[in-house]
PDB file of N, CA and C in Angstrom:
ATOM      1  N   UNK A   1     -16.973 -20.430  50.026  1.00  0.00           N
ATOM      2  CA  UNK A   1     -15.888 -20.401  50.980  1.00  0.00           C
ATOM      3  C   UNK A   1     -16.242 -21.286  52.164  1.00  0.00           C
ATOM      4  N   UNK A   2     -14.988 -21.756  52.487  1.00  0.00           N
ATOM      5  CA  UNK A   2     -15.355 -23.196  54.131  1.00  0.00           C
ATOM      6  C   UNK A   2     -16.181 -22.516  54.842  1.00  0.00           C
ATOM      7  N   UNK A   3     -15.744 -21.656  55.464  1.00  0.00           N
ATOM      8  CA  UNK A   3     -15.907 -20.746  56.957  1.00  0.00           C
ATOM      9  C   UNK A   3     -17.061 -19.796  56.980  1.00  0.00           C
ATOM     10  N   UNK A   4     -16.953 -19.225  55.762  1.00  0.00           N
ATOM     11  CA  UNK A   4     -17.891 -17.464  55.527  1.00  0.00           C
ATOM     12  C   UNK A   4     -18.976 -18.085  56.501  1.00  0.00           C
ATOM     13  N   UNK A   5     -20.025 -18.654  56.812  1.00  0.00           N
ATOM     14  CA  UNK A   5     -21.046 -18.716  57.549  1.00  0.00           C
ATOM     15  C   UNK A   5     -20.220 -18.664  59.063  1.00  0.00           C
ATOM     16  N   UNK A   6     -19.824 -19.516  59.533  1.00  0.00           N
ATOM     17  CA  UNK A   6     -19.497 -19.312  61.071  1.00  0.00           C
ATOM     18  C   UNK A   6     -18.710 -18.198  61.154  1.00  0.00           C
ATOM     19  N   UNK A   7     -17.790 -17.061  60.456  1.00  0.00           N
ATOM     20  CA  UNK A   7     -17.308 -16.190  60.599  1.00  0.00           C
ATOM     21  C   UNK A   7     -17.913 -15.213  60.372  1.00  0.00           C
ATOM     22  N   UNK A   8     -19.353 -14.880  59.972  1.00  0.00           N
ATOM     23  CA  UNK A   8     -20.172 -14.274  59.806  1.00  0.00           C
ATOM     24  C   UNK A   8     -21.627 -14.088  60.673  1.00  0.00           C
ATOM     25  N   UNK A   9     -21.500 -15.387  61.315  1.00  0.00           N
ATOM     26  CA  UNK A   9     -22.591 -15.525  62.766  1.00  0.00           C
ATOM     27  C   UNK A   9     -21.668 -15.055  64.128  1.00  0.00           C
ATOM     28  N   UNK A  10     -20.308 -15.381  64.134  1.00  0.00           N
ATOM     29  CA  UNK A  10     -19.767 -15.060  65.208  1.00  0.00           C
ATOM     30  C   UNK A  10     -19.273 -13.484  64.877  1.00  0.00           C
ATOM     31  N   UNK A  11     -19.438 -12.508  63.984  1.00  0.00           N
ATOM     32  CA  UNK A  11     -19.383 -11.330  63.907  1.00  0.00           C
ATOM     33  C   UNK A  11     -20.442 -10.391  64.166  1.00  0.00           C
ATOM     34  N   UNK A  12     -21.101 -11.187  63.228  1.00  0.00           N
ATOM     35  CA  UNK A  12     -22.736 -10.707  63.592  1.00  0.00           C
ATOM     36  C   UNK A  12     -23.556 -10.404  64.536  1.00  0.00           C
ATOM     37  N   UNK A  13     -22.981 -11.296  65.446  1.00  0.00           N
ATOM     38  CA  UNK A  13     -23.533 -11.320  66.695  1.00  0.00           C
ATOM     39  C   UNK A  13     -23.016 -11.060  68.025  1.00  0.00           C
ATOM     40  N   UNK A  14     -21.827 -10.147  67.725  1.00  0.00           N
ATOM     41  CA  UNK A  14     -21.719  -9.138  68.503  1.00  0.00           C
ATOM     42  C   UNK A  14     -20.785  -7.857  67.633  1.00  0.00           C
ATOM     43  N   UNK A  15     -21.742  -7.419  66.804  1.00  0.00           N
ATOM     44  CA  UNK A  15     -21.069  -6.354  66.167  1.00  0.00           C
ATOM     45  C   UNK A  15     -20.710  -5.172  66.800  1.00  0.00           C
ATOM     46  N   UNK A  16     -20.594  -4.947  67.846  1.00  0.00           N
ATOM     47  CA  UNK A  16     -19.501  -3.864  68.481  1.00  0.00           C
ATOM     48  C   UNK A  16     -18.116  -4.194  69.155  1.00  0.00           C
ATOM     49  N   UNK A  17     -18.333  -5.106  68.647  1.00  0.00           N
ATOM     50  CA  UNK A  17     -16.353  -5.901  68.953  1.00  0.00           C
ATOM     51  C   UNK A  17     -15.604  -6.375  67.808  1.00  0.00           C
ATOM     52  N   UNK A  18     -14.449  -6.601  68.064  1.00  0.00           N
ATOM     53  CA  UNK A  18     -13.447  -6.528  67.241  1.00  0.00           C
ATOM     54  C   UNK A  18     -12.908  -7.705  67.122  1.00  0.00           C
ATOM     55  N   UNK A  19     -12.538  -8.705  66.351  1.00  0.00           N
ATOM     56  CA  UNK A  19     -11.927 -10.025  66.574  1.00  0.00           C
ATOM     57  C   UNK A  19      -9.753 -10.573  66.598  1.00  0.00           C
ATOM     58  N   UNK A  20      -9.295 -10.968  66.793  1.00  0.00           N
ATOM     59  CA  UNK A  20      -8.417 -11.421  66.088  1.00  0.00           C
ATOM     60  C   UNK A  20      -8.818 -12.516  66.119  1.00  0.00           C
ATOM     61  N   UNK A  21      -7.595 -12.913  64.539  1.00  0.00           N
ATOM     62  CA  UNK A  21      -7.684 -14.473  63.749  1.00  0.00           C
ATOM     63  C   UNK A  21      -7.827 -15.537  64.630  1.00  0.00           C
ATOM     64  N   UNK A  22      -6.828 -15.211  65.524  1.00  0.00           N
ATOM     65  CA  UNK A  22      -7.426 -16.579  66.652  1.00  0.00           C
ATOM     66  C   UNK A  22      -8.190 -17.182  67.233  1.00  0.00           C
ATOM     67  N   UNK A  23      -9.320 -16.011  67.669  1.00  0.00           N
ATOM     68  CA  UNK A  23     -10.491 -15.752  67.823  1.00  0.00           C
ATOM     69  C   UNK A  23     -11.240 -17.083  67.503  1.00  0.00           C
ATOM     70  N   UNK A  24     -11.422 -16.157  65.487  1.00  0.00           N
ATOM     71  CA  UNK A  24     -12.085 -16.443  64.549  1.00  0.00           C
ATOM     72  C   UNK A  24     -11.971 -18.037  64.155  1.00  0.00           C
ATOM     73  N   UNK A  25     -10.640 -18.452  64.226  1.00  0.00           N
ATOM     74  CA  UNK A  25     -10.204 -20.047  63.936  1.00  0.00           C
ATOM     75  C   UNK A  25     -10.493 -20.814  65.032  1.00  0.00           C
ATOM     76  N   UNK A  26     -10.582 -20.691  66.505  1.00  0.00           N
ATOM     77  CA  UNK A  26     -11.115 -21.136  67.563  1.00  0.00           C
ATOM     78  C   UNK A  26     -12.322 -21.190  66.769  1.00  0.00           C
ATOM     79  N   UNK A  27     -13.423 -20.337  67.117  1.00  0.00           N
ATOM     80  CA  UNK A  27     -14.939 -20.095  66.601  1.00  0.00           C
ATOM     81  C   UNK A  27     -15.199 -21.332  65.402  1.00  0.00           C
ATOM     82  N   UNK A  28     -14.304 -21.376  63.901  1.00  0.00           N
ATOM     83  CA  UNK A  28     -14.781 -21.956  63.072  1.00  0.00           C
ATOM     84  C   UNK A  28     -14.266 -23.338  63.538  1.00  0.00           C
ATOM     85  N   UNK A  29     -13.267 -23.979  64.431  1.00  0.00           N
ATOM     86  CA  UNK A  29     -12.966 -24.992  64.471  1.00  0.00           C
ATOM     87  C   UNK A  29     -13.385 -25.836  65.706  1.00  0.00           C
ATOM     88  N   UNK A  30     -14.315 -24.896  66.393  1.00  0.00           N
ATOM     89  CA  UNK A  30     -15.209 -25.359  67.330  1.00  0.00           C
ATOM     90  C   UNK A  30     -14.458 -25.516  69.002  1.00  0.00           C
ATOM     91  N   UNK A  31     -12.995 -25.117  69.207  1.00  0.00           N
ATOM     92  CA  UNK A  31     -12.394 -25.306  70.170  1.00  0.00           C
ATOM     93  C   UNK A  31     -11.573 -26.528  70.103  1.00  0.00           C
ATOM     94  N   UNK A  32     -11.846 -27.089  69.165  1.00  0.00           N
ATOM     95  CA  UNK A  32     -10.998 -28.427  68.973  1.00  0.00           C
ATOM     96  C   UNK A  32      -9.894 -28.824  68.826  1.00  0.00           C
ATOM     97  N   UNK A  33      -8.920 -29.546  69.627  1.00  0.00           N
ATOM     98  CA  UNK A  33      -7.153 -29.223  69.616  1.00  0.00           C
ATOM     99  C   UNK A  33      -7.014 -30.478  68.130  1.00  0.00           C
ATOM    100  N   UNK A  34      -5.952 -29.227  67.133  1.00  0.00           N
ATOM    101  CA  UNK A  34      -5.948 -29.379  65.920  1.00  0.00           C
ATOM    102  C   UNK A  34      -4.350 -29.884  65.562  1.00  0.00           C
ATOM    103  N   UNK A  35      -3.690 -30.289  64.872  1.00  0.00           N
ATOM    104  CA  UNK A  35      -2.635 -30.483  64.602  1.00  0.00           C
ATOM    105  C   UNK A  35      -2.325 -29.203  63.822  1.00  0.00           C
ATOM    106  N   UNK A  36      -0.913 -29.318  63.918  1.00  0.00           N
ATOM    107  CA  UNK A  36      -0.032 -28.080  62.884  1.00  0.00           C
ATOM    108  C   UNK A  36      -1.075 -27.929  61.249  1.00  0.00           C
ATOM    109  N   UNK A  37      -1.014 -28.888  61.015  1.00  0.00           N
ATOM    110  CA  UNK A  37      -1.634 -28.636  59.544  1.00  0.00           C
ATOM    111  C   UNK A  37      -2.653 -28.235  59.657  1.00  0.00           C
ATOM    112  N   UNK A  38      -3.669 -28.862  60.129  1.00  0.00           N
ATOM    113  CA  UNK A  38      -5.318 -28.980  60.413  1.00  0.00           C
ATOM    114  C   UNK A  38      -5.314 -27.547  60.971  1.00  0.00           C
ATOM    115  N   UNK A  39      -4.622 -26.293  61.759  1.00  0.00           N
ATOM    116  CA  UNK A  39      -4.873 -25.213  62.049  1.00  0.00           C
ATOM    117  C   UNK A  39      -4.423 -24.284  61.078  1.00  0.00           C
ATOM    118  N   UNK A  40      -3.295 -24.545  60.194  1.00  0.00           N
ATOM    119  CA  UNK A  40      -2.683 -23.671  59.429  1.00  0.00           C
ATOM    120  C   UNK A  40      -3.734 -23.659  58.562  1.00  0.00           C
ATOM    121  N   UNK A  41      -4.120 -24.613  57.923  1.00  0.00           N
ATOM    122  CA  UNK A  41      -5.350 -24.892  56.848  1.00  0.00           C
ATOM    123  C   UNK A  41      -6.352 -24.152  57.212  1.00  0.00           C
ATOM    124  N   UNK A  42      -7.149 -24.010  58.238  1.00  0.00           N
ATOM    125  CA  UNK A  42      -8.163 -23.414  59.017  1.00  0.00           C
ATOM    126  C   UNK A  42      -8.065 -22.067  58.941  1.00  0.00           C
ATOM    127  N   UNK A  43      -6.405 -21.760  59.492  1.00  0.00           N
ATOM    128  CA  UNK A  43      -6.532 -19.829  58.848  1.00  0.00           C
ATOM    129  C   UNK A  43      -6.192 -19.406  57.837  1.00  0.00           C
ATOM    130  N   UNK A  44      -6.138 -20.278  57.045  1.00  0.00           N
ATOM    131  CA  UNK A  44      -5.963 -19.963  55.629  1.00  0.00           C
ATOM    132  C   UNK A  44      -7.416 -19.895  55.342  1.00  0.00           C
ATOM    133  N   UNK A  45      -7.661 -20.383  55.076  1.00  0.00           N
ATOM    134  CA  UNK A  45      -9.271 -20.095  54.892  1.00  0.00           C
ATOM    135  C   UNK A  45     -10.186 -19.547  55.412  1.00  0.00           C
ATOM    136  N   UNK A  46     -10.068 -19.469  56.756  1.00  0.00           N
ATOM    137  CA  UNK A  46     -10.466 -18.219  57.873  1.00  0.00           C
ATOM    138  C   UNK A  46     -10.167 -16.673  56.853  1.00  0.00           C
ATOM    139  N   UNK A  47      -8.661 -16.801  56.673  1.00  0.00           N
ATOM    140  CA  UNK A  47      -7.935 -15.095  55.968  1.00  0.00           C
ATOM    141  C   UNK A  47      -8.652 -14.957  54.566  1.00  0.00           C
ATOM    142  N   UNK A  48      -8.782 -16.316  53.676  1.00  0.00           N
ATOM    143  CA  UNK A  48      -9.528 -15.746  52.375  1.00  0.00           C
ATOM    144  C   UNK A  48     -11.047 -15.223  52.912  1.00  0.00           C
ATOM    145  N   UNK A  49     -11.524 -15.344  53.889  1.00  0.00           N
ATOM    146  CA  UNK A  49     -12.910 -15.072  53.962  1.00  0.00           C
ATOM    147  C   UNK A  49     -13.128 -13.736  55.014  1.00  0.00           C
ATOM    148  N   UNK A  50     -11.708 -13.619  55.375  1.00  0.00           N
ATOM    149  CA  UNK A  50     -11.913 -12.092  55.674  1.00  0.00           C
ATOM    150  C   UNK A  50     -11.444 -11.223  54.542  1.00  0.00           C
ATOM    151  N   UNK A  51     -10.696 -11.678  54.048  1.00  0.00           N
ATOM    152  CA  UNK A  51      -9.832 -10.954  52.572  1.00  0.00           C
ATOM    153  C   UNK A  51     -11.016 -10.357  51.716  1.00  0.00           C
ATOM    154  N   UNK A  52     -11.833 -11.481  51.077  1.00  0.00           N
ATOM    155  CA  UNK A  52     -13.326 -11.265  50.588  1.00  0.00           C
ATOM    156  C   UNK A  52     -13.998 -10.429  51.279  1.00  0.00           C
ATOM    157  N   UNK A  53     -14.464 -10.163  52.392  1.00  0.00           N
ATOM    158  CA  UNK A  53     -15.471  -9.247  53.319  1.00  0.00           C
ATOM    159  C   UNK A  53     -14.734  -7.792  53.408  1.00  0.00           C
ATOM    160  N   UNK A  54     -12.964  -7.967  53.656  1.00  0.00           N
ATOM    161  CA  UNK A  54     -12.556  -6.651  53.422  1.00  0.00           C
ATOM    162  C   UNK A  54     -12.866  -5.758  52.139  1.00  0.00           C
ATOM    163  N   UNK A  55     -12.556  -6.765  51.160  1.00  0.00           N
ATOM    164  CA  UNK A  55     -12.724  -6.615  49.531  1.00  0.00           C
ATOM    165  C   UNK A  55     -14.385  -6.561  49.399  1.00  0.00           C
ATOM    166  N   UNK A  56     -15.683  -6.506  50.122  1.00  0.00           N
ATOM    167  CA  UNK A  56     -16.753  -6.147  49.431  1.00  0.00           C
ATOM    168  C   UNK A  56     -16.858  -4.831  50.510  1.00  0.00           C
ATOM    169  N   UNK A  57     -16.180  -4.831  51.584  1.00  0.00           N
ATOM    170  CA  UNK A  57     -16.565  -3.466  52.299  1.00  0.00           C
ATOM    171  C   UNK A  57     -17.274  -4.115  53.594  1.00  0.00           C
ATOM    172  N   UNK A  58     -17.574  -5.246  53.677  1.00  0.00           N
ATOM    173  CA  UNK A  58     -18.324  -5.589  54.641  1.00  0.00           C
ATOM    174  C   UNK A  58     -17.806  -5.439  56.248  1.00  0.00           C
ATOM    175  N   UNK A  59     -16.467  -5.977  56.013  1.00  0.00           N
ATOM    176  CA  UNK A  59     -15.267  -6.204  57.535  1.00  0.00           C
ATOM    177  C   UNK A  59     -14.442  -4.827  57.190  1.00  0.00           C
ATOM    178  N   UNK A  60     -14.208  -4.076  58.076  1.00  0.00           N
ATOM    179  CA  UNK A  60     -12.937  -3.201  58.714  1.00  0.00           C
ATOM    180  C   UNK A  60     -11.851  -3.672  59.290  1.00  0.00           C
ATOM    181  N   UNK A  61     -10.603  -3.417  58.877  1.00  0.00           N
ATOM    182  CA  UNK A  61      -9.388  -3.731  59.785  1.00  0.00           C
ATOM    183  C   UNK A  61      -8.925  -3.005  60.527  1.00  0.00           C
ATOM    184  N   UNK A  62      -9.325  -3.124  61.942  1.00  0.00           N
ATOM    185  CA  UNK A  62      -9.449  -1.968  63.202  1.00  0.00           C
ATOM    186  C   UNK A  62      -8.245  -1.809  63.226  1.00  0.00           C
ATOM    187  N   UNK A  63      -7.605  -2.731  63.788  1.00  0.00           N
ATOM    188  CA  UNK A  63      -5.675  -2.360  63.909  1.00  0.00           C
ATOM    189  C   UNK A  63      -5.039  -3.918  63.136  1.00  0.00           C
ATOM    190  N   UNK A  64      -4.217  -2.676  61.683  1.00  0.00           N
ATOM    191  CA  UNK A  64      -3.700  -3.650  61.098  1.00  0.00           C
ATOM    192  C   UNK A  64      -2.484  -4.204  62.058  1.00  0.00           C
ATOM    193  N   UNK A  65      -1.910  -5.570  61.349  1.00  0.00           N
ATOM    194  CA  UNK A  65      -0.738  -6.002  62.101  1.00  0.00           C
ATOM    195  C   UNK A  65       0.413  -4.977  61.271  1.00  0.00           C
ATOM    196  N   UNK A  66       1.621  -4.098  62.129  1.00  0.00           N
ATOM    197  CA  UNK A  66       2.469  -3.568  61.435  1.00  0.00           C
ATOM    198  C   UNK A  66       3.722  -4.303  62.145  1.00  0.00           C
ATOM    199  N   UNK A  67       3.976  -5.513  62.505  1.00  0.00           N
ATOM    200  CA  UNK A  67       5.371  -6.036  62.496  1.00  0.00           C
ATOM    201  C   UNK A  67       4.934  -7.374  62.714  1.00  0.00           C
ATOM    202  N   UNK A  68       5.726  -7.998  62.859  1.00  0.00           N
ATOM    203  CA  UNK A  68       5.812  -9.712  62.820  1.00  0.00           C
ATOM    204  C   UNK A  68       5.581  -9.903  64.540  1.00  0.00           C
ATOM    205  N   UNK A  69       4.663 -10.994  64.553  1.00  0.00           N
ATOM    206  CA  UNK A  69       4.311 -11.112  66.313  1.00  0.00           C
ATOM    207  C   UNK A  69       2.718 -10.102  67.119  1.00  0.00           C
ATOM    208  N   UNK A  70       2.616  -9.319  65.379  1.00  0.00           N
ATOM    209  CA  UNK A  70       1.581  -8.641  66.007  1.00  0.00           C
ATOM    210  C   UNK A  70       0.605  -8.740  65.486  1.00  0.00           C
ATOM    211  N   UNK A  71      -0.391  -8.371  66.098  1.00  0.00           N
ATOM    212  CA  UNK A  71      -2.027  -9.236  65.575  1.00  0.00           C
ATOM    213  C   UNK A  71      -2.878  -7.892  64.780  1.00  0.00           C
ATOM    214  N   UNK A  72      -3.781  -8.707  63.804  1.00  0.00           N
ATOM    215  CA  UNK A  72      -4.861  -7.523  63.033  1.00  0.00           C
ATOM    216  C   UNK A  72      -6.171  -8.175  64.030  1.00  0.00           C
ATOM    217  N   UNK A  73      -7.161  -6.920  64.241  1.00  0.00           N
ATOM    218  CA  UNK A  73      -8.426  -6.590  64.608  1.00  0.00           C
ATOM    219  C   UNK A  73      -9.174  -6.724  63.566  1.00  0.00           C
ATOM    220  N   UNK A  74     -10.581  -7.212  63.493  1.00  0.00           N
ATOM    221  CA  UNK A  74     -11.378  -6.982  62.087  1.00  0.00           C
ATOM    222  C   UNK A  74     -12.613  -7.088  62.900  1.00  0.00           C
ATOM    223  N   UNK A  75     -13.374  -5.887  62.008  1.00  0.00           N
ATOM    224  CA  UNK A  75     -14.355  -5.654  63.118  1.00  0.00           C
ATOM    225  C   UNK A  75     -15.904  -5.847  62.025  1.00  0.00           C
ATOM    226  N   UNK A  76     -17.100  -5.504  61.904  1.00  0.00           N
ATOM    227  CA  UNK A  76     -17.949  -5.271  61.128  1.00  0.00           C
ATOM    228  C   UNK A  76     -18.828  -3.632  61.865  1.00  0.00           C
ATOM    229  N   UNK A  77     -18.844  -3.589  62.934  1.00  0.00           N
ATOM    230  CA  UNK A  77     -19.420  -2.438  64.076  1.00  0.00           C
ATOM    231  C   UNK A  77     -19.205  -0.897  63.220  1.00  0.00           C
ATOM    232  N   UNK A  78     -18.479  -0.566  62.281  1.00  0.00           N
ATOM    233  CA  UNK A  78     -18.614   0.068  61.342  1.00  0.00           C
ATOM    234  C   UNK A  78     -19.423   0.463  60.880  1.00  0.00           C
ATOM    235  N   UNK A  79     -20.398  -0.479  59.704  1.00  0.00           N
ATOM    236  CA  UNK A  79     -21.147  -0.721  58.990  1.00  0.00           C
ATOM    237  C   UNK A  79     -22.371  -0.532  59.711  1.00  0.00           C
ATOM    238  N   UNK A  80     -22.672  -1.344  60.934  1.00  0.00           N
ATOM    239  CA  UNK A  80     -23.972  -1.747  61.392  1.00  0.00           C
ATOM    240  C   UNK A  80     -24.532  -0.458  62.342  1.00  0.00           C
ATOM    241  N   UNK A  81     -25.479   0.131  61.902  1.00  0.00           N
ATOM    242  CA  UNK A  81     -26.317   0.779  63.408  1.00  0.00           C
ATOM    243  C   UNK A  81     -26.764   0.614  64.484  1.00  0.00           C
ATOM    244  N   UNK A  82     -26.596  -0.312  65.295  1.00  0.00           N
ATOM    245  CA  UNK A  82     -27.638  -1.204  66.050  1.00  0.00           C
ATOM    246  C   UNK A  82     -28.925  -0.253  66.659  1.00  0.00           C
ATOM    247  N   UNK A  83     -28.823   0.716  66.484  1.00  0.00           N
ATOM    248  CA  UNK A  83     -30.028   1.612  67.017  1.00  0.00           C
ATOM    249  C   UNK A  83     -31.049   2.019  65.555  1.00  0.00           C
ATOM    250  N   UNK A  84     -31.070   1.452  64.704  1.00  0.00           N
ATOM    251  CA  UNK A  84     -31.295   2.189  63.609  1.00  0.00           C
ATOM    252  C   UNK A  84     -32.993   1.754  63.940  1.00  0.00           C
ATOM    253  N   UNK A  85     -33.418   2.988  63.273  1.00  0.00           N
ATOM    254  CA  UNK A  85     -35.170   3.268  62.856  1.00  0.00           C
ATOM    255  C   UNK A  85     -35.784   2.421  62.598  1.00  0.00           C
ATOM    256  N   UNK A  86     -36.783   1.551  62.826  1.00  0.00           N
ATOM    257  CA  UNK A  86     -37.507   0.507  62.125  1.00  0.00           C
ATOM    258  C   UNK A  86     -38.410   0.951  61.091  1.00  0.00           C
ATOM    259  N   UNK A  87     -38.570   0.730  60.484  1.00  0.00           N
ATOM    260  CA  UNK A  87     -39.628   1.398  59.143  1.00  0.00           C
ATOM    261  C   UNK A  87     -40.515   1.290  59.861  1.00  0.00           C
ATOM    262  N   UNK A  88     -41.729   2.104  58.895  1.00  0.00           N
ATOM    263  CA  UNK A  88     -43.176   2.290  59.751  1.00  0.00           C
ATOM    264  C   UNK A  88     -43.192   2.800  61.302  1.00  0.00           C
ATOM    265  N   UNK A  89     -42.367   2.979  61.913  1.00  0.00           N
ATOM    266  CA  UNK A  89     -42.188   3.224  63.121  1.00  0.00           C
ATOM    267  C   UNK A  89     -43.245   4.695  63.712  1.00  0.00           C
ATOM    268  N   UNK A  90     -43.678   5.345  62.376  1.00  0.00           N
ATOM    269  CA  UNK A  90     -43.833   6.609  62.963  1.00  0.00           C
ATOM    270  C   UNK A  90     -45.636   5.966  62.505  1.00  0.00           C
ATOM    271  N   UNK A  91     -46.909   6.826  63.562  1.00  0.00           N
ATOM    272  CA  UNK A  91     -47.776   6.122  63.799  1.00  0.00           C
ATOM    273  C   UNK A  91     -48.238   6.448  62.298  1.00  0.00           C
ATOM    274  N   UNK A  92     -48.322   7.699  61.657  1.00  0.00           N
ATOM    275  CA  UNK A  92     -48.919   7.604  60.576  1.00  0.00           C
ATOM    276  C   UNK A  92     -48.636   7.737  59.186  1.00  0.00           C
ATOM    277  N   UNK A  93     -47.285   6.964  59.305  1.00  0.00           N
ATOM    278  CA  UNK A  93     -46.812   6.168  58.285  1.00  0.00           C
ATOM    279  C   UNK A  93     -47.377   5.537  56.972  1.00  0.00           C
ATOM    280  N   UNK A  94     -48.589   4.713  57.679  1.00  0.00           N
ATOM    281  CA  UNK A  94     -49.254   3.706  56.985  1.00  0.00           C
ATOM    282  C   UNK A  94     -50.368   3.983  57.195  1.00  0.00           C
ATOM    283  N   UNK A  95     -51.465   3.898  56.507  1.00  0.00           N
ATOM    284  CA  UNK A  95     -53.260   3.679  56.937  1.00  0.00           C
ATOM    285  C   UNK A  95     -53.839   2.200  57.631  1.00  0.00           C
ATOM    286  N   UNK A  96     -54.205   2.409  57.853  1.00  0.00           N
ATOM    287  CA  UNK A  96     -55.124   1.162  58.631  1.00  0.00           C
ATOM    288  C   UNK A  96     -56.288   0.800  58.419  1.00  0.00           C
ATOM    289  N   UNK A  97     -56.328  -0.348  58.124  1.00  0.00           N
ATOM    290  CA  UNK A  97     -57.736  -0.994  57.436  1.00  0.00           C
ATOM    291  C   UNK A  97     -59.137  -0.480  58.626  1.00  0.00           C
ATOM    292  N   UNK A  98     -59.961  -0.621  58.316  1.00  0.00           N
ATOM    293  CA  UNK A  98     -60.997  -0.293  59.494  1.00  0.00           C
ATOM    294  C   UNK A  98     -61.289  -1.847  59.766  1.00  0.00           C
ATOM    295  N   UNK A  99     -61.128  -1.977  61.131  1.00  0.00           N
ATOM    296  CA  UNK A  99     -61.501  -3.374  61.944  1.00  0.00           C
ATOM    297  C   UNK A  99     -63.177  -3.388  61.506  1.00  0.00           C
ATOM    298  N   UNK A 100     -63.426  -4.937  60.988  1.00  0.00           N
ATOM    299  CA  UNK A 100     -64.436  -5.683  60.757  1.00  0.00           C
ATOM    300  C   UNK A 100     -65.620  -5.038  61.861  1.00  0.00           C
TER     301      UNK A 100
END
């Protein structure tokens, strides 16, 4: 897919927020003023690569769009813990070699 990487670093990296498409097509198209086509194209392919992430479970659709004029949310902050446990974390977890 075009996009999946930059729509996946700019999620990633702040996974307790929520995006709309506009967002997301700004983000993959770098801020760059686009013609009619050159943007329509962009969220088209932007939408298959959230379509895919909805479809493996990865992205949530925080607030779908329910009328024309209104925007969907897609979030990942779901999924992710950001506080989660680091393995080994607890001291005697693991053994320890005896220092030389």
């Amino acid at each position: 897919m075009k996009y999946a990487h930059e729509v996946l670093d700019l999620m990633g990296a702040y996974p307790m927020r929520s995006f709309r498409m506009l967002e997301l097509v700004r983000h993959v198209t770098r801020g760059r003023t686009l013609e009619q086509r050159e943007r329509d194209a962009a969220r088209k392919a932007v939408q298959r690569v959230l379509d895919a992430l909805v479809e493996a479970g990865s992205v949530q659709v925080s607030t779908p769009a329910s009328a024309r004029g209104t925007f969907a949310e897609y979030s990942v902050s779901h999924k992710w813990d950001v506080r989660a446990p680091k393995v080994g974390r607890e001291v005697g977890q693991f053994s320890r070699a005896s220092a030389p």
